[in-house]
PDB file of N, CA and C in Angstrom:
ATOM      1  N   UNK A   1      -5.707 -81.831  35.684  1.00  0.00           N
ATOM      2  CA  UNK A   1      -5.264 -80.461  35.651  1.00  0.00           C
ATOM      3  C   UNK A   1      -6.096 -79.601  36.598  1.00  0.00           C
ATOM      4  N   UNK A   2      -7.251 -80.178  36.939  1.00  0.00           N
ATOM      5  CA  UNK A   2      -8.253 -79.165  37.952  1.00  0.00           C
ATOM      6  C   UNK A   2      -7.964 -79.035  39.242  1.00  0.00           C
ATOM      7  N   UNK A   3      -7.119 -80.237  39.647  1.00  0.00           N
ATOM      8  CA  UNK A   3      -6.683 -80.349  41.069  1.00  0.00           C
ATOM      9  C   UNK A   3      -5.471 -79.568  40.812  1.00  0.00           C
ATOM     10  N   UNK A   4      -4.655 -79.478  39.979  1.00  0.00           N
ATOM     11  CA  UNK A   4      -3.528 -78.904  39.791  1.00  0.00           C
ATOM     12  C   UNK A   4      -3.575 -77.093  40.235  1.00  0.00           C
ATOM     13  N   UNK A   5      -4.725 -76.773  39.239  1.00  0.00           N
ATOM     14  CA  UNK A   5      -5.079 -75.165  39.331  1.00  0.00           C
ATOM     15  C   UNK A   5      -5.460 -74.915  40.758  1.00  0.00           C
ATOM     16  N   UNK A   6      -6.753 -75.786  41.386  1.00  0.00           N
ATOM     17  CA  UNK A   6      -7.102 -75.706  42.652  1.00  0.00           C
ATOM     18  C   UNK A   6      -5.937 -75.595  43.552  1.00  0.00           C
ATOM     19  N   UNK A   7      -5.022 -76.343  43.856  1.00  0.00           N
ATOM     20  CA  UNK A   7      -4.132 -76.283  44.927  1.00  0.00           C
ATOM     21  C   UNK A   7      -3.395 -75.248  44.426  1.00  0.00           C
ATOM     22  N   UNK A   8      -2.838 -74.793  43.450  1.00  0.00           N
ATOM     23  CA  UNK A   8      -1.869 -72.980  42.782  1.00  0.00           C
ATOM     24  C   UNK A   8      -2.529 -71.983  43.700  1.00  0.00           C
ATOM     25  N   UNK A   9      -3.909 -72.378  43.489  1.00  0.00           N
ATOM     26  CA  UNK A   9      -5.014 -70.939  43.701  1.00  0.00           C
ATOM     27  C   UNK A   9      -5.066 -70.834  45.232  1.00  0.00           C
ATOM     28  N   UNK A  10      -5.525 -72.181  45.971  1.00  0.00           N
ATOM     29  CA  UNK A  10      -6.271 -72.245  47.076  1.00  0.00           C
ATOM     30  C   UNK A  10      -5.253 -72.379  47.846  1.00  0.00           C
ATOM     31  N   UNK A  11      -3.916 -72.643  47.465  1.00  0.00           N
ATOM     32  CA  UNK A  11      -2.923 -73.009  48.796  1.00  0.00           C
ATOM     33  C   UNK A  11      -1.614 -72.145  48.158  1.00  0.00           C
ATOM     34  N   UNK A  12      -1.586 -71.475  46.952  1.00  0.00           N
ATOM     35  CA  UNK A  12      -0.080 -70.770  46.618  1.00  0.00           C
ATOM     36  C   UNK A  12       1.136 -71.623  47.010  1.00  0.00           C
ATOM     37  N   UNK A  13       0.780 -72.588  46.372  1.00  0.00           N
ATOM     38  CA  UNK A  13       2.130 -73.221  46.173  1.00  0.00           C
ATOM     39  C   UNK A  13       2.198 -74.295  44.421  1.00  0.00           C
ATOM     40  N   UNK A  14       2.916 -74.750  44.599  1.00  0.00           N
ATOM     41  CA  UNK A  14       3.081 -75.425  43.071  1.00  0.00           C
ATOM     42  C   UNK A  14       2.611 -76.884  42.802  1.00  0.00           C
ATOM     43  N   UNK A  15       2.663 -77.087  41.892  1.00  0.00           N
ATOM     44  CA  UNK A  15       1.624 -78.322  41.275  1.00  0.00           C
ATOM     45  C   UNK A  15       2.711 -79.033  39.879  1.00  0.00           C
ATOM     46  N   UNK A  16       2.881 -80.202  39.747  1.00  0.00           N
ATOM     47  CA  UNK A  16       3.707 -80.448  38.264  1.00  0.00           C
ATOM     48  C   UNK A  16       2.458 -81.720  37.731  1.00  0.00           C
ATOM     49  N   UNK A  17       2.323 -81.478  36.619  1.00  0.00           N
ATOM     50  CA  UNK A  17       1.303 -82.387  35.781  1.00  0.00           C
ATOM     51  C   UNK A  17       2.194 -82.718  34.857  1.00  0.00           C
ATOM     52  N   UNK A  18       1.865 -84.588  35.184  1.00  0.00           N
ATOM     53  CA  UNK A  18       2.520 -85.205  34.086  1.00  0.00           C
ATOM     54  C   UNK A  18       1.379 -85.813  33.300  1.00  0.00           C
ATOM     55  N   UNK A  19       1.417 -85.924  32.044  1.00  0.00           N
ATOM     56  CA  UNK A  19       0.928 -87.255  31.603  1.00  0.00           C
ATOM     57  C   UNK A  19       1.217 -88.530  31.592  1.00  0.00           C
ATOM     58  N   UNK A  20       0.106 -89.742  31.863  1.00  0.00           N
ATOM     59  CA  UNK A  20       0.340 -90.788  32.283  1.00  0.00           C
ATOM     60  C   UNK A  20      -0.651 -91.810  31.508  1.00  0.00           C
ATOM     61  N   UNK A  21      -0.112 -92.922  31.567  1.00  0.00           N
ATOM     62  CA  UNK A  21      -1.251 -93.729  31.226  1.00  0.00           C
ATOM     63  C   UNK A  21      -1.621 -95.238  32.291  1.00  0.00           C
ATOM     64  N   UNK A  22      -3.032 -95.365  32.308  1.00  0.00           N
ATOM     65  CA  UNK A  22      -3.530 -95.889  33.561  1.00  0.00           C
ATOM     66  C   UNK A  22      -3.126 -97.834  32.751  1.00  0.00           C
ATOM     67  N   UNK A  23      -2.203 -98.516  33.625  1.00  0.00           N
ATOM     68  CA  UNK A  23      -2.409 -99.533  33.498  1.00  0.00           C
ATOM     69  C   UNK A  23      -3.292-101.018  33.220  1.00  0.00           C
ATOM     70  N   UNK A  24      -4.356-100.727  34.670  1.00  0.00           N
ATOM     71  CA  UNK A  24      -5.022-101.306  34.665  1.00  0.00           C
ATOM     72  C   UNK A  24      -6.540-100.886  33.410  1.00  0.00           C
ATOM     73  N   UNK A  25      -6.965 -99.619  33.825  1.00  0.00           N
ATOM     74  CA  UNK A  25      -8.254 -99.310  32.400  1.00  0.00           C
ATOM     75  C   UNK A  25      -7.330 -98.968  30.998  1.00  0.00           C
ATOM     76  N   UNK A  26      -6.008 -98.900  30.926  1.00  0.00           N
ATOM     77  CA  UNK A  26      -5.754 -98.631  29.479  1.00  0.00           C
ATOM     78  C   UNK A  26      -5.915 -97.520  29.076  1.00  0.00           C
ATOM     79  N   UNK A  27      -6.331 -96.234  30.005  1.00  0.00           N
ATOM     80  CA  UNK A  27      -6.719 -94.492  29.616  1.00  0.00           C
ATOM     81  C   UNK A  27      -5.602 -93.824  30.150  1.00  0.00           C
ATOM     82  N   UNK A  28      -5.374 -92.604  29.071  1.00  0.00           N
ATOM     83  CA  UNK A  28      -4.300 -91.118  29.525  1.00  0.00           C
ATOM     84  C   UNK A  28      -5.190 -90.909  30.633  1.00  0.00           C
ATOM     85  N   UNK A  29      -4.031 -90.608  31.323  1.00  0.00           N
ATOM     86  CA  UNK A  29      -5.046 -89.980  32.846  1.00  0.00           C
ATOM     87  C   UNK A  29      -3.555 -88.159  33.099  1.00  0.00           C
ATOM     88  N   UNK A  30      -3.881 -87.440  33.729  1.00  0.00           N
ATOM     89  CA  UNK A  30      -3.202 -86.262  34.202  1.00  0.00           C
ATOM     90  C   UNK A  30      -3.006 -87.008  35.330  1.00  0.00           C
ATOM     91  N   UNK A  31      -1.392 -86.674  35.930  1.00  0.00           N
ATOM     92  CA  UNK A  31      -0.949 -87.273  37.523  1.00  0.00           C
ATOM     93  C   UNK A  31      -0.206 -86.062  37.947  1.00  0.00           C
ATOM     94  N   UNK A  32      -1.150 -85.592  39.437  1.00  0.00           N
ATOM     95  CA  UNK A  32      -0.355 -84.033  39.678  1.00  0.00           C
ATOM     96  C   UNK A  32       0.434 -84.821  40.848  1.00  0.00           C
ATOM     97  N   UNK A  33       1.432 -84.352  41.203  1.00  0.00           N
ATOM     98  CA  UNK A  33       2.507 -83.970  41.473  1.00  0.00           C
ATOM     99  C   UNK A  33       2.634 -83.349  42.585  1.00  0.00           C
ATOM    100  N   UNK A  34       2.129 -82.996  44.037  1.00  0.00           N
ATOM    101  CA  UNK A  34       2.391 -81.928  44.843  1.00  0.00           C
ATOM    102  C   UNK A  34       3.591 -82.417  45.880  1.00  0.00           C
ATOM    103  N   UNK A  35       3.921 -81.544  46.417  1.00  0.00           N
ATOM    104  CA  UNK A  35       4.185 -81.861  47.950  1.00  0.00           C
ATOM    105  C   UNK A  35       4.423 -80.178  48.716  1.00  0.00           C
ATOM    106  N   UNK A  36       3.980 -80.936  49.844  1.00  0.00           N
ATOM    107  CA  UNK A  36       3.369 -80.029  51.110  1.00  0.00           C
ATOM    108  C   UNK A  36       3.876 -80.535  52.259  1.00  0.00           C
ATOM    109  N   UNK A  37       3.707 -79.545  53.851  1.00  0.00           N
ATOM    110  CA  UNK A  37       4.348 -80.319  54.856  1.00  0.00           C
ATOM    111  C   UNK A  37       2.997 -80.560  55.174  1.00  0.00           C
ATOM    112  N   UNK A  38       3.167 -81.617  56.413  1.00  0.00           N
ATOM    113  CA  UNK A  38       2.323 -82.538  56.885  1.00  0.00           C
ATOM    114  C   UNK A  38       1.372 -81.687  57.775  1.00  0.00           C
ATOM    115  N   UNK A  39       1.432 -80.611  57.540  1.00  0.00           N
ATOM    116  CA  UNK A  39       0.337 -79.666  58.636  1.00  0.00           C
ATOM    117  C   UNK A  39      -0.919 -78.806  57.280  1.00  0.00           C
ATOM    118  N   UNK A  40      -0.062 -79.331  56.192  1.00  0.00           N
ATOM    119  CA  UNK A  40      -1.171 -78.936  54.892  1.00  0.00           C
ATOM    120  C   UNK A  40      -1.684 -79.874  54.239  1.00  0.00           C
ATOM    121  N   UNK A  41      -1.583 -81.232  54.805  1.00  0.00           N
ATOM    122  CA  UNK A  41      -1.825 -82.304  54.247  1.00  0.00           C
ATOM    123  C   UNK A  41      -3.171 -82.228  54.373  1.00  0.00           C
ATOM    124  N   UNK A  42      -4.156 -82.278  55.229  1.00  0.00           N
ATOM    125  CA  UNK A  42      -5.392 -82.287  55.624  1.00  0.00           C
ATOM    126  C   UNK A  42      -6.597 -81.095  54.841  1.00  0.00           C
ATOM    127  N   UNK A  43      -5.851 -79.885  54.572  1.00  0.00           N
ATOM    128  CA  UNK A  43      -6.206 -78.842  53.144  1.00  0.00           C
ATOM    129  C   UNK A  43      -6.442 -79.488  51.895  1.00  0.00           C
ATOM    130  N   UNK A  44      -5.269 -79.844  51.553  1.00  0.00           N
ATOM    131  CA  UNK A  44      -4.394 -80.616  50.517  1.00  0.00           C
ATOM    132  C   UNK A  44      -5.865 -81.847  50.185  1.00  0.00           C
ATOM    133  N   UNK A  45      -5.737 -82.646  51.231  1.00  0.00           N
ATOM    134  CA  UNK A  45      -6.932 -83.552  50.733  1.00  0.00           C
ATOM    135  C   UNK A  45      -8.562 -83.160  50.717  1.00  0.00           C
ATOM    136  N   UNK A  46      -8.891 -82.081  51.402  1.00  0.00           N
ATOM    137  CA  UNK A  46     -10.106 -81.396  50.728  1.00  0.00           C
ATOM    138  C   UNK A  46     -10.338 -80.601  49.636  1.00  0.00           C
ATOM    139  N   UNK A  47      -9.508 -80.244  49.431  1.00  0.00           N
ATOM    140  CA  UNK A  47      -8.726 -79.398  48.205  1.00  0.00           C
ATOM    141  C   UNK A  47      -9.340 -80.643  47.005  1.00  0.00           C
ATOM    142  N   UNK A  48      -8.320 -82.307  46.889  1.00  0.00           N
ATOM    143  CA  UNK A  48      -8.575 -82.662  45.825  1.00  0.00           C
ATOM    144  C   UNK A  48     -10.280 -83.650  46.001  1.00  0.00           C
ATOM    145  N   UNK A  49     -10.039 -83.610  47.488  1.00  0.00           N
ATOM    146  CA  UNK A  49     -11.791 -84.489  47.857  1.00  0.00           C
ATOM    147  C   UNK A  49     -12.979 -83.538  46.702  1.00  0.00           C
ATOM    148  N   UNK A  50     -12.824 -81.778  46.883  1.00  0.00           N
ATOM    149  CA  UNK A  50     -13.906 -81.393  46.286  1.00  0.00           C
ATOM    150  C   UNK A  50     -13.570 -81.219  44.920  1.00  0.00           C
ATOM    151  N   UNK A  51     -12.690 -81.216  44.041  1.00  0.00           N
ATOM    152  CA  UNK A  51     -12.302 -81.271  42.830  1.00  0.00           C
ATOM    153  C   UNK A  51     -12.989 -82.555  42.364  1.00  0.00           C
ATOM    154  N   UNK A  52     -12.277 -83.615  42.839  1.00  0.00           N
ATOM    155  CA  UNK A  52     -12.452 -85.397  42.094  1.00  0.00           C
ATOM    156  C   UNK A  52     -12.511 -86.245  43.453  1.00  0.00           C
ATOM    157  N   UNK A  53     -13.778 -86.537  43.651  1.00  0.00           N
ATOM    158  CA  UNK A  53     -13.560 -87.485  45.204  1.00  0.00           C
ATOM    159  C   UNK A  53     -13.412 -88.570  44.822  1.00  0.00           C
ATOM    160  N   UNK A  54     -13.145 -88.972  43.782  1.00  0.00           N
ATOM    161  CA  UNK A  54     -12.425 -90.196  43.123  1.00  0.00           C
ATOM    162  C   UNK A  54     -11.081 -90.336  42.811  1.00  0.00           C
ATOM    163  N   UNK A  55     -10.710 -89.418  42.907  1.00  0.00           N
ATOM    164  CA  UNK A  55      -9.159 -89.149  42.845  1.00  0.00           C
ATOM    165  C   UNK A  55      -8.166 -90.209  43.635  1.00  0.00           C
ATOM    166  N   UNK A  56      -7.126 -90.721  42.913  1.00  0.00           N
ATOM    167  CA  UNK A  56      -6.354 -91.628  43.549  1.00  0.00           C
ATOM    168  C   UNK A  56      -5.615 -91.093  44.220  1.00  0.00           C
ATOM    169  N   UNK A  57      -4.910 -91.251  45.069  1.00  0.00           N
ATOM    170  CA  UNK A  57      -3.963 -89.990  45.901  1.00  0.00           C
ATOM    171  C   UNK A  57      -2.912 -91.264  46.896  1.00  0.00           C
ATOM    172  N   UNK A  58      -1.949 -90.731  46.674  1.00  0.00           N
ATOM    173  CA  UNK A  58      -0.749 -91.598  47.404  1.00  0.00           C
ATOM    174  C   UNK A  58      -0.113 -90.624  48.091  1.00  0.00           C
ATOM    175  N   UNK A  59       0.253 -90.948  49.387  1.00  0.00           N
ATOM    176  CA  UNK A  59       0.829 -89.926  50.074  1.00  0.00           C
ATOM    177  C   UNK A  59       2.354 -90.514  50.693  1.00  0.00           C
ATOM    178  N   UNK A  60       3.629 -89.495  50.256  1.00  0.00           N
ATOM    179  CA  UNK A  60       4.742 -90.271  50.597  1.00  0.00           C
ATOM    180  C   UNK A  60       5.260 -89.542  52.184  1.00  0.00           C
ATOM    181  N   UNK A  61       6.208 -90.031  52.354  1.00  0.00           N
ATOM    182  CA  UNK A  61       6.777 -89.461  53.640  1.00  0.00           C
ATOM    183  C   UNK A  61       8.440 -89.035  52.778  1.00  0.00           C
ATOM    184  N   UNK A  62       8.379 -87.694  52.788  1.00  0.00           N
ATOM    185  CA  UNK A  62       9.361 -86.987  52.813  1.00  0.00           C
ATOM    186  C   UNK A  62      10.711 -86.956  52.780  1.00  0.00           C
ATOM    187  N   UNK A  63      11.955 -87.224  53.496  1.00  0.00           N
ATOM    188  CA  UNK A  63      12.853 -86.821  54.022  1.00  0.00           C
ATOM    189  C   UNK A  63      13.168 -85.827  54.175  1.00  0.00           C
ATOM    190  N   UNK A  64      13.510 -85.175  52.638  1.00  0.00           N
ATOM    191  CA  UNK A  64      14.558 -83.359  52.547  1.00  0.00           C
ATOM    192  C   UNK A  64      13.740 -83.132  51.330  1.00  0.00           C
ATOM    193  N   UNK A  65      13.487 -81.821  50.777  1.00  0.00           N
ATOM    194  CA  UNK A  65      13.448 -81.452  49.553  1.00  0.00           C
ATOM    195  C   UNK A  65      14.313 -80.079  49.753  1.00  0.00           C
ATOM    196  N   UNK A  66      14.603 -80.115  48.547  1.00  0.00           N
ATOM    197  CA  UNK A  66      15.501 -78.630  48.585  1.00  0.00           C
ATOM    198  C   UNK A  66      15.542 -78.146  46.638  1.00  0.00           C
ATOM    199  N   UNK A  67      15.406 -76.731  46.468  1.00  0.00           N
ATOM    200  CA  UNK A  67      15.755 -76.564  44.954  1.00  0.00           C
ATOM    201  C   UNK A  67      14.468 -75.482  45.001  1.00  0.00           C
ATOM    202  N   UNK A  68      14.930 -75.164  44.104  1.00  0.00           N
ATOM    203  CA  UNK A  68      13.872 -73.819  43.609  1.00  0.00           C
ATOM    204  C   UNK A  68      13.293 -72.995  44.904  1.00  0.00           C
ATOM    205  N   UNK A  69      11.899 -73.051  44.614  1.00  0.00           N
ATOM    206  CA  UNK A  69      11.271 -72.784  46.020  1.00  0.00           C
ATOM    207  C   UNK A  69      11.165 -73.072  47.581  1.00  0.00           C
ATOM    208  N   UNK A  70      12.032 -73.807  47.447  1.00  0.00           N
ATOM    209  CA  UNK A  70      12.389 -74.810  48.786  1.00  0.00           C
ATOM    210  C   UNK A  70      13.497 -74.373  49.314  1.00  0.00           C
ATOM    211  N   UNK A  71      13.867 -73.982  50.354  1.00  0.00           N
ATOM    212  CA  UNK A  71      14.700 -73.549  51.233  1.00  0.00           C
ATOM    213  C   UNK A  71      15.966 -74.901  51.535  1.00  0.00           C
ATOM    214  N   UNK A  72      17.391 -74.844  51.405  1.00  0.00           N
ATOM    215  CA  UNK A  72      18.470 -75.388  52.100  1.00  0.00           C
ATOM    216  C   UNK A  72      18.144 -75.108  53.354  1.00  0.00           C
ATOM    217  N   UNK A  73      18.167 -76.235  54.526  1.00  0.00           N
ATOM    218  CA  UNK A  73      17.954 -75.977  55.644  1.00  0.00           C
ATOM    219  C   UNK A  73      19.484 -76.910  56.169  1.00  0.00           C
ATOM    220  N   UNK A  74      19.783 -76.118  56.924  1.00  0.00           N
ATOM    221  CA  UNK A  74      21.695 -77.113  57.135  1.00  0.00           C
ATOM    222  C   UNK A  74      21.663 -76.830  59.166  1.00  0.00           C
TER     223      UNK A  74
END
């Protein structure tokens, strides 16, 4: 949830926290949720580097998003 608040605060944009549970250790873990374009990616990972520099972090490649805050682009 700390990386969650951090990126709301430090970058004004949105965050979704799920709960999860870790396979391999067997612990609830919090799994945030972002996405950003690829020119905030590099924020984005100092952002959660100084929160949890242990933090697992997977980064996808995109296509479209669209809905809520996200702009239809046609």
């Amino acid at each position: 949830m700390a990386i969650a608040e951090a990126v709301i605060s430090q970058m004004k944009t949105s965050a979704t926290v799920f709960e999860g549970y870790g396979g391999y250790l067997k612990e609830e873990k919090d799994m945030t949720y972002i996405i950003t374009n690829k020119y905030q990616l590099i924020k984005l990972r100092r952002i959660i580097n100084q929160v949890d520099n242990e933090a697992f972090v997977v980064v996808h490649d995109v296509r479209d998003v669209f809905g809520e805050s996200f702009s239809w682009i046609s």
